[in-house]
PDB file of N, CA and C in Angstrom:
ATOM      1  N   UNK A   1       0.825  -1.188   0.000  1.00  0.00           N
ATOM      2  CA  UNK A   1       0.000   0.000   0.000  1.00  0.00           C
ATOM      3  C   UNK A   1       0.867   1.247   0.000  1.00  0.00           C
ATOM      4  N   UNK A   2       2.005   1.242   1.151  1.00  0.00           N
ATOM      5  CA  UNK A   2       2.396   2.783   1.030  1.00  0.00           C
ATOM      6  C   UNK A   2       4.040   2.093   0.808  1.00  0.00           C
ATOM      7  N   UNK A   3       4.791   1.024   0.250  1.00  0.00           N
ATOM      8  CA  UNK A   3       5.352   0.452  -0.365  1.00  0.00           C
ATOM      9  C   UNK A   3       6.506   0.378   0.515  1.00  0.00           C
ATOM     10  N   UNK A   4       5.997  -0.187   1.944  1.00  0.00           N
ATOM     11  CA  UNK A   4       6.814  -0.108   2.684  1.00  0.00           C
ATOM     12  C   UNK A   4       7.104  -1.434   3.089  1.00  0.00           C
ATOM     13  N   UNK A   5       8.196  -2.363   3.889  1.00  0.00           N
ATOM     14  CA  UNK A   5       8.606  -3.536   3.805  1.00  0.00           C
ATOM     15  C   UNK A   5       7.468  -4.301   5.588  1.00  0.00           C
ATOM     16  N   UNK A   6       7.429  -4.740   5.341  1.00  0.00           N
ATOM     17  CA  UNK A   6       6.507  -5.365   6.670  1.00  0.00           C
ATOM     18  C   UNK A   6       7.566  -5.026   7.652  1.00  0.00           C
ATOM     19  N   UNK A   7       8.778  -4.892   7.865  1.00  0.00           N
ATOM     20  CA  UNK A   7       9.796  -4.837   9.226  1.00  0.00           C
ATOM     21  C   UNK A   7       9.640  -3.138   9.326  1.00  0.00           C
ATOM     22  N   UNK A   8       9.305  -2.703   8.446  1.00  0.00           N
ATOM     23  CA  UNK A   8       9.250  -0.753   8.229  1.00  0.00           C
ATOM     24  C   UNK A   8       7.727  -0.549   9.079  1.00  0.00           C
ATOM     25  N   UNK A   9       6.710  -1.683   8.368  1.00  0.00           N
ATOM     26  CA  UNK A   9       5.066  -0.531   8.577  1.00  0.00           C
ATOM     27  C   UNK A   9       4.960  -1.413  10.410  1.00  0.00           C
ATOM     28  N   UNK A  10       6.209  -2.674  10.901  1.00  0.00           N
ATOM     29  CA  UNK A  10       5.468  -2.542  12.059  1.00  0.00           C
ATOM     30  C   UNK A  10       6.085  -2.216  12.817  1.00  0.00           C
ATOM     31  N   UNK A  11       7.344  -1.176  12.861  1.00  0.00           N
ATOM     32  CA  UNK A  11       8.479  -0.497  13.253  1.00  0.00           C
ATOM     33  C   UNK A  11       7.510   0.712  13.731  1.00  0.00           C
ATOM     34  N   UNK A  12       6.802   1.339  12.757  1.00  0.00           N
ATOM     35  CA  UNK A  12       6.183   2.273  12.625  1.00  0.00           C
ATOM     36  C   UNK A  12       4.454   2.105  13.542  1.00  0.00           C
ATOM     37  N   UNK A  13       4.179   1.030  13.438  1.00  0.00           N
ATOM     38  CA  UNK A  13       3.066   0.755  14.226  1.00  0.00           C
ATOM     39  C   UNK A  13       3.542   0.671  16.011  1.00  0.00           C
ATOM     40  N   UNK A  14       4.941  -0.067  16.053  1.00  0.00           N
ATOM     41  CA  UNK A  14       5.421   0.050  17.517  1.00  0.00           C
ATOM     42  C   UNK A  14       5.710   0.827  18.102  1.00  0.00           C
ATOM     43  N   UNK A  15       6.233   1.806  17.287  1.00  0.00           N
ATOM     44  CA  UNK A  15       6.317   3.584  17.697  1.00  0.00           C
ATOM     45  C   UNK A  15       5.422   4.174  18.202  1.00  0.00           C
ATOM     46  N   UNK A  16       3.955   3.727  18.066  1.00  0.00           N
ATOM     47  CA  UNK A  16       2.961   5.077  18.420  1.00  0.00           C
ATOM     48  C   UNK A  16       2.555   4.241  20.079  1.00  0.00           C
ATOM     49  N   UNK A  17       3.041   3.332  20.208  1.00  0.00           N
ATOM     50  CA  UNK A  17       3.362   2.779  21.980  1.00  0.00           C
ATOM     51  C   UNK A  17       1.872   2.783  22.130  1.00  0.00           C
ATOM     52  N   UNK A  18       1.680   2.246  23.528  1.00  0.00           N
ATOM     53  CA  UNK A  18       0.512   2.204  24.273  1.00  0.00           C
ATOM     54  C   UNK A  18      -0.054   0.688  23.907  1.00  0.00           C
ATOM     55  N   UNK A  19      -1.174   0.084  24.598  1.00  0.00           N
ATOM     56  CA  UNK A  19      -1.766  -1.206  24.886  1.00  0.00           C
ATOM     57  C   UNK A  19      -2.273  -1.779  23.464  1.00  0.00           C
ATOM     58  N   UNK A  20      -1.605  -2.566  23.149  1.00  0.00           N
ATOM     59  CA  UNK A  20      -2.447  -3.147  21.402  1.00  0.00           C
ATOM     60  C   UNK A  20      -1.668  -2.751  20.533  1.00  0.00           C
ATOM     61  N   UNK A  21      -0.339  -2.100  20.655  1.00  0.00           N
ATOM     62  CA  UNK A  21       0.629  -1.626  19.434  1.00  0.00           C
ATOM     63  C   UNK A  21       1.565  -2.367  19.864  1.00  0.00           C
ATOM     64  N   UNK A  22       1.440  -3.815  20.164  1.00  0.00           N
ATOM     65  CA  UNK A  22       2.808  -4.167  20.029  1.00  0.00           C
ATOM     66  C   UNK A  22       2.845  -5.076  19.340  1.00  0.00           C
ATOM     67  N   UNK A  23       2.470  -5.107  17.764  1.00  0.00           N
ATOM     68  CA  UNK A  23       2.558  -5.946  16.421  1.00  0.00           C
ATOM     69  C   UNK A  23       3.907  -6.552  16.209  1.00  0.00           C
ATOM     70  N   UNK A  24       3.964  -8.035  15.817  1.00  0.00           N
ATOM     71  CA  UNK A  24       5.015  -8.032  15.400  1.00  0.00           C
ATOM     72  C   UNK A  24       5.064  -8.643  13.442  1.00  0.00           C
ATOM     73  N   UNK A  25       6.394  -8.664  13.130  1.00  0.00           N
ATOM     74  CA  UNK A  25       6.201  -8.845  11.505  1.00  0.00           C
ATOM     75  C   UNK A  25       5.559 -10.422  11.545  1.00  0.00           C
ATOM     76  N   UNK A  26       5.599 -11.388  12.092  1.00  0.00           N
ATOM     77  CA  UNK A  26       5.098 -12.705  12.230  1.00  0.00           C
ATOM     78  C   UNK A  26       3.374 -12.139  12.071  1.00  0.00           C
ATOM     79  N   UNK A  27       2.718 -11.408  12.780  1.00  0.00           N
ATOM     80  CA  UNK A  27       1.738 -10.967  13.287  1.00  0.00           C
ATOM     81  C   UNK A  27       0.842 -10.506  11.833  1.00  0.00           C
ATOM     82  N   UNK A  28       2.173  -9.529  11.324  1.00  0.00           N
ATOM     83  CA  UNK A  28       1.297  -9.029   9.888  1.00  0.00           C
ATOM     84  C   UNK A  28       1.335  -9.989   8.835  1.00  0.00           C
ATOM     85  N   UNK A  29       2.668 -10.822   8.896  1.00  0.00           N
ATOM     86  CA  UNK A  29       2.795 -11.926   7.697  1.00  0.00           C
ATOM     87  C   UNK A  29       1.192 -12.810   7.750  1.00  0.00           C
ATOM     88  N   UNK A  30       1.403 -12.830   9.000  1.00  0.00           N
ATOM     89  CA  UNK A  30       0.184 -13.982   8.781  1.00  0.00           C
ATOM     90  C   UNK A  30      -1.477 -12.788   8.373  1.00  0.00           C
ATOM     91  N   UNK A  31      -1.405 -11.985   8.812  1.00  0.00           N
ATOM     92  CA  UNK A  31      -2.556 -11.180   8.434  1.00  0.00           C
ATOM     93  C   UNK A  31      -2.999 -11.315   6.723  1.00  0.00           C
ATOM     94  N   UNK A  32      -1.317 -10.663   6.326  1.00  0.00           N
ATOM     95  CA  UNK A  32      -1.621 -10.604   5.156  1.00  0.00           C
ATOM     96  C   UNK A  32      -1.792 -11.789   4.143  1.00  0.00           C
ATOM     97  N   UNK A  33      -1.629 -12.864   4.942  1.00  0.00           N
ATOM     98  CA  UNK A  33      -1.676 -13.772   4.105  1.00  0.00           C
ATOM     99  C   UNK A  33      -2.743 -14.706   4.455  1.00  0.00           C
ATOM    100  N   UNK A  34      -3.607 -14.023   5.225  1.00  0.00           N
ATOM    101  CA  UNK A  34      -5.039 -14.725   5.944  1.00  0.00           C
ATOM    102  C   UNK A  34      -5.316 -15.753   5.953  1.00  0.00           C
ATOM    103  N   UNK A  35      -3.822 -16.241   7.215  1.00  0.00           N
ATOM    104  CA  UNK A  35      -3.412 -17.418   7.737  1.00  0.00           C
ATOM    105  C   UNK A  35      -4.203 -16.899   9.379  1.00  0.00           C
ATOM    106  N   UNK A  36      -4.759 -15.995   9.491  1.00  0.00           N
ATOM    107  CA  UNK A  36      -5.171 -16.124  10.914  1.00  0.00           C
ATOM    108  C   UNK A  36      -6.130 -14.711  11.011  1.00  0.00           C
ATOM    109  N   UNK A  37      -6.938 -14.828  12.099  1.00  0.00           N
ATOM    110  CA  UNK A  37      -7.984 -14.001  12.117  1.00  0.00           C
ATOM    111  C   UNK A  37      -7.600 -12.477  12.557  1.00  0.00           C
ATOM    112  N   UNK A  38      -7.945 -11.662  11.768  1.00  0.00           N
ATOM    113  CA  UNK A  38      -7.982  -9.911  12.363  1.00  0.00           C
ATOM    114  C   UNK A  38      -8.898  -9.448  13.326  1.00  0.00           C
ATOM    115  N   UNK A  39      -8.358  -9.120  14.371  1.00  0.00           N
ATOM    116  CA  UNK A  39      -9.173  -8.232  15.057  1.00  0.00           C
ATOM    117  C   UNK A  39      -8.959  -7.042  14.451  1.00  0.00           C
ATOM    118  N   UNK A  40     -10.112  -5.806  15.139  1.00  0.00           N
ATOM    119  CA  UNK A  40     -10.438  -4.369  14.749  1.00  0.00           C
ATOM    120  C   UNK A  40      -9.211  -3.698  15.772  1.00  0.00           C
ATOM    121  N   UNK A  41      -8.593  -4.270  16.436  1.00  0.00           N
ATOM    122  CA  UNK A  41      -7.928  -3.260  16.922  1.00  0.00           C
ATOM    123  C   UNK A  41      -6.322  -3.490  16.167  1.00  0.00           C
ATOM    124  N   UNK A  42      -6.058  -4.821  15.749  1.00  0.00           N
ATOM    125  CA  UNK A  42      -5.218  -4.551  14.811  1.00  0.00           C
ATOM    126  C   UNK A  42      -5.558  -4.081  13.289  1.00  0.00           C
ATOM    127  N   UNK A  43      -6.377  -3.748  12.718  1.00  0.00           N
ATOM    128  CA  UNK A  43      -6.854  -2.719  11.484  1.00  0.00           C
ATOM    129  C   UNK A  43      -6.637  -1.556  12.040  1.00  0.00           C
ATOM    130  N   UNK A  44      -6.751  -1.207  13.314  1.00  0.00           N
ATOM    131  CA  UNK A  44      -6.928   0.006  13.740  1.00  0.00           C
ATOM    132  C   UNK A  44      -4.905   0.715  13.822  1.00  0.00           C
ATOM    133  N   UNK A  45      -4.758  -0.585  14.691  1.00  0.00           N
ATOM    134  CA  UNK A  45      -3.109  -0.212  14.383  1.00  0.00           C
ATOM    135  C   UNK A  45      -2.219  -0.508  13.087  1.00  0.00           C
ATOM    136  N   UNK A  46      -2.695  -0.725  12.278  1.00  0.00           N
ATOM    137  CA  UNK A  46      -2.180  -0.908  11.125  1.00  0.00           C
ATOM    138  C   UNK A  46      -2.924   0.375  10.879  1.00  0.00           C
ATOM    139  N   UNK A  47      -3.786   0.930  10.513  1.00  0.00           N
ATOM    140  CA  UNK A  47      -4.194   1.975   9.432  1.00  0.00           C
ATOM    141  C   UNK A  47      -3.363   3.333  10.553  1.00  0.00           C
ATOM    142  N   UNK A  48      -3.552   3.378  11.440  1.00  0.00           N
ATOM    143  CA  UNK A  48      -2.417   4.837  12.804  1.00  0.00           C
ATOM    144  C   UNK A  48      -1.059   4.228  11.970  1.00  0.00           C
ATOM    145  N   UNK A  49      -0.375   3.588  11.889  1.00  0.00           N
ATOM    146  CA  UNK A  49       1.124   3.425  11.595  1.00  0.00           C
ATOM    147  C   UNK A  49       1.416   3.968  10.298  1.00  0.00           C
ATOM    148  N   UNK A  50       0.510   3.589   9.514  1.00  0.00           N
ATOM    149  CA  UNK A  50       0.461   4.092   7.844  1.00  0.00           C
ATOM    150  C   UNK A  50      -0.115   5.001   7.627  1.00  0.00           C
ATOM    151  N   UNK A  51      -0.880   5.566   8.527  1.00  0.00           N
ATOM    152  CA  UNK A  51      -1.266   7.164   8.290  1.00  0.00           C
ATOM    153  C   UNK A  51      -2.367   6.899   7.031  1.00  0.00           C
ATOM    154  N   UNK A  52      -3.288   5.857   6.807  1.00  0.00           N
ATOM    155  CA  UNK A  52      -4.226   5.743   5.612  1.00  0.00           C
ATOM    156  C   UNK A  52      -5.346   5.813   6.416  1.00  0.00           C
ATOM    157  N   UNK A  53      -6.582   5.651   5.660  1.00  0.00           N
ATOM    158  CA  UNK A  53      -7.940   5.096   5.970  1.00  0.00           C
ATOM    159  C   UNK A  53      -8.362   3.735   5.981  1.00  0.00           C
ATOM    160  N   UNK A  54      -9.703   3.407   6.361  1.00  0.00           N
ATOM    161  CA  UNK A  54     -10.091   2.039   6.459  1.00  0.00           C
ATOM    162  C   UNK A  54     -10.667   1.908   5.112  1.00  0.00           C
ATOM    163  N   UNK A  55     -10.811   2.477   4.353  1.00  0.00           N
ATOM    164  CA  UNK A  55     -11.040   2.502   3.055  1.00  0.00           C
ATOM    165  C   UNK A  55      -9.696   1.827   1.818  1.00  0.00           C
ATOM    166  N   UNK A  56      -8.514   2.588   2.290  1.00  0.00           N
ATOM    167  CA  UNK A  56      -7.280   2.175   1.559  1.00  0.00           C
ATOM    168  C   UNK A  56      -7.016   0.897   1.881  1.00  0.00           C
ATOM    169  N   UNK A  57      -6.959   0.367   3.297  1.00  0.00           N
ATOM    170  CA  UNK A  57      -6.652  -1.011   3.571  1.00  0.00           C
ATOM    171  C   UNK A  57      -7.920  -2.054   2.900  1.00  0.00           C
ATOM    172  N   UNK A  58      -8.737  -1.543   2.994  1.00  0.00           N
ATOM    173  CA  UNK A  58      -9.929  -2.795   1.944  1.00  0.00           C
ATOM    174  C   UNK A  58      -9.778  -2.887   0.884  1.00  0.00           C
ATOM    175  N   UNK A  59     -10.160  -1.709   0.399  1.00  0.00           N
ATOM    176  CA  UNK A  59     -10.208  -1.596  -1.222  1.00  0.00           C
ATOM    177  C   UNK A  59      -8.964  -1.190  -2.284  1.00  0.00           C
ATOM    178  N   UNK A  60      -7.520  -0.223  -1.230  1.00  0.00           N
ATOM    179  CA  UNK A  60      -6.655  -0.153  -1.697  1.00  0.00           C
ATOM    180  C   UNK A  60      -6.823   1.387  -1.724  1.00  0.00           C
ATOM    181  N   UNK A  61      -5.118   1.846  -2.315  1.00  0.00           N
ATOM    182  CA  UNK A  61      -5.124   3.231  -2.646  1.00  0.00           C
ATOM    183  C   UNK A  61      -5.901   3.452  -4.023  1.00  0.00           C
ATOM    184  N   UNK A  62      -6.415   5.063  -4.322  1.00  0.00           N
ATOM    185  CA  UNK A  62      -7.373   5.376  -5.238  1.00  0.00           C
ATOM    186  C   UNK A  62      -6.261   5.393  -6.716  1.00  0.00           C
ATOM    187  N   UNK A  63      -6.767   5.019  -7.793  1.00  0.00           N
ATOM    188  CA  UNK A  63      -6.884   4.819  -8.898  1.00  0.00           C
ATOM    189  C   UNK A  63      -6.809   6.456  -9.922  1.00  0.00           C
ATOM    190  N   UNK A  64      -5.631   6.985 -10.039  1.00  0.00           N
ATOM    191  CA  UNK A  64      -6.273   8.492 -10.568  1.00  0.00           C
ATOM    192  C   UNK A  64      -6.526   9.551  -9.942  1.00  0.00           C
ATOM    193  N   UNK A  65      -6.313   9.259  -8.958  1.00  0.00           N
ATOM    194  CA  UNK A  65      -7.044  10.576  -7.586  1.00  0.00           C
ATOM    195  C   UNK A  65      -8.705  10.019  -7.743  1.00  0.00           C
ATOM    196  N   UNK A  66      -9.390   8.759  -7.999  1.00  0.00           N
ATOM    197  CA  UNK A  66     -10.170   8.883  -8.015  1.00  0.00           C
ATOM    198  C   UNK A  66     -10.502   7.500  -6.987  1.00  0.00           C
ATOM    199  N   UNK A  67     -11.763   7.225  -6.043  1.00  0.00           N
ATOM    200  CA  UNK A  67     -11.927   6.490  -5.570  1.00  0.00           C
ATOM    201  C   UNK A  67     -12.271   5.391  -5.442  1.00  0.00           C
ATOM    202  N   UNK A  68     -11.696   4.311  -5.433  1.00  0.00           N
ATOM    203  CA  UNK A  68     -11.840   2.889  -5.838  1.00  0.00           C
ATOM    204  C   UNK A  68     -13.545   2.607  -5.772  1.00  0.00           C
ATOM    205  N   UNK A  69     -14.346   3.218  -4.667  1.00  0.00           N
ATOM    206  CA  UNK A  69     -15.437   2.525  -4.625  1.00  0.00           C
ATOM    207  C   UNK A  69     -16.038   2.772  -5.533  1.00  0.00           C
ATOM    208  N   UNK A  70     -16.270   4.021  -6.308  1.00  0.00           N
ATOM    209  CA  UNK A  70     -16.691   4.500  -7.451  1.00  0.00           C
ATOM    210  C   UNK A  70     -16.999   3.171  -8.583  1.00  0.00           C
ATOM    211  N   UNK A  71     -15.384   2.536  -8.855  1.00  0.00           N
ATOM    212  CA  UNK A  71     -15.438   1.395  -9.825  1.00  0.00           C
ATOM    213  C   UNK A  71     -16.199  -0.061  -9.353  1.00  0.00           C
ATOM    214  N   UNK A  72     -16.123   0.012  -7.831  1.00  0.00           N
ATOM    215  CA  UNK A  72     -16.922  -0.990  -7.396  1.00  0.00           C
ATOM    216  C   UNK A  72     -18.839  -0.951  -7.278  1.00  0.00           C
ATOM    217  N   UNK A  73     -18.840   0.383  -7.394  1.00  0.00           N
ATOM    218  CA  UNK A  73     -20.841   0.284  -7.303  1.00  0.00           C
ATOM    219  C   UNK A  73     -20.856   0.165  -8.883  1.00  0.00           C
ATOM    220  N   UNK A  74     -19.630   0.339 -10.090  1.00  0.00           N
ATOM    221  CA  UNK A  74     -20.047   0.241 -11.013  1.00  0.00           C
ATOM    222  C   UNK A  74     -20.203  -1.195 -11.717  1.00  0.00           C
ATOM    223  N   UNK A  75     -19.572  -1.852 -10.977  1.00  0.00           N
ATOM    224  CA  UNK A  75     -19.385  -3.554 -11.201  1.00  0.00           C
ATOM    225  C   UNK A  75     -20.498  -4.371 -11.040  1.00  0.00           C
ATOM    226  N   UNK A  76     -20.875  -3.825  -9.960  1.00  0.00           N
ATOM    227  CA  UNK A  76     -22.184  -4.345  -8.620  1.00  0.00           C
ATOM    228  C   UNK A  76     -23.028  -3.793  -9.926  1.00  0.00           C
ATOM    229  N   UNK A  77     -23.481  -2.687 -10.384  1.00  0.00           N
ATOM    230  CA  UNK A  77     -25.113  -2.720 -11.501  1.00  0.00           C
ATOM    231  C   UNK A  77     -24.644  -3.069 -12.593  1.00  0.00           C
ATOM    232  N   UNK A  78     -23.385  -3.619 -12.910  1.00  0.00           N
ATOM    233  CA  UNK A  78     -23.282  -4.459 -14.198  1.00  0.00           C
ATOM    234  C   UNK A  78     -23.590  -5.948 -13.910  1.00  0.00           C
ATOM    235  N   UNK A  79     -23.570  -6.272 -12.701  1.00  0.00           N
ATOM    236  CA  UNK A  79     -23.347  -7.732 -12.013  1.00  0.00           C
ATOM    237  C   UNK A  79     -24.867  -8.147 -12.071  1.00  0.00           C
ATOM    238  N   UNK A  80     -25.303  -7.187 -11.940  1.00  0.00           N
ATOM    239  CA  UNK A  80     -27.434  -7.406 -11.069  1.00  0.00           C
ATOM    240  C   UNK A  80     -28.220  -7.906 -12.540  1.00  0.00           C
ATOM    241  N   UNK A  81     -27.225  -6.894 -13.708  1.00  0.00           N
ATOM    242  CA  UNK A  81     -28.360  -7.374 -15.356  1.00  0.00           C
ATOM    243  C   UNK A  81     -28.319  -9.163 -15.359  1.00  0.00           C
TER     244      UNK A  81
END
């Protein structure tokens, strides 16, 4: 997403300290490779470390300056014919 190495974005997630930021790269490997279940409070510390929205982590960064969901409600009323 912000093309940073998993040892960088949870370097950066351990930095902002306090109860629930203490991610480790084992922690995100397996996230990202949905080998194991997410809680909301790690989305929550993943999106504070990267400085994004809960929008960028679902759907990704925007396309153009323009917003991914845009292309997705357009899929969804091509999908319904």
């Amino acid at each position: 997403m912000r093309e940073l190495s998993q040892e960088a974005t949870v370097a950066k997630i351990q930095c902002l300290g306090g109860e629930g930021y203490d991610m480790t790269v084992q922690m995100l490997k397996n996230i990202e490779s949905g080998r194991t279940k997410v809680y909301h409070w790690q989305i929550r510390c993943i999106r504070e470390g990267l400085r994004c929205t809960y929008e960028e982590i679902f759907l990704g960064p925007s396309v153009n300056g323009q917003d991914l969901t845009v292309f997705l409600k357009k899929e969804r009323r091509r999908n319904r014919r």
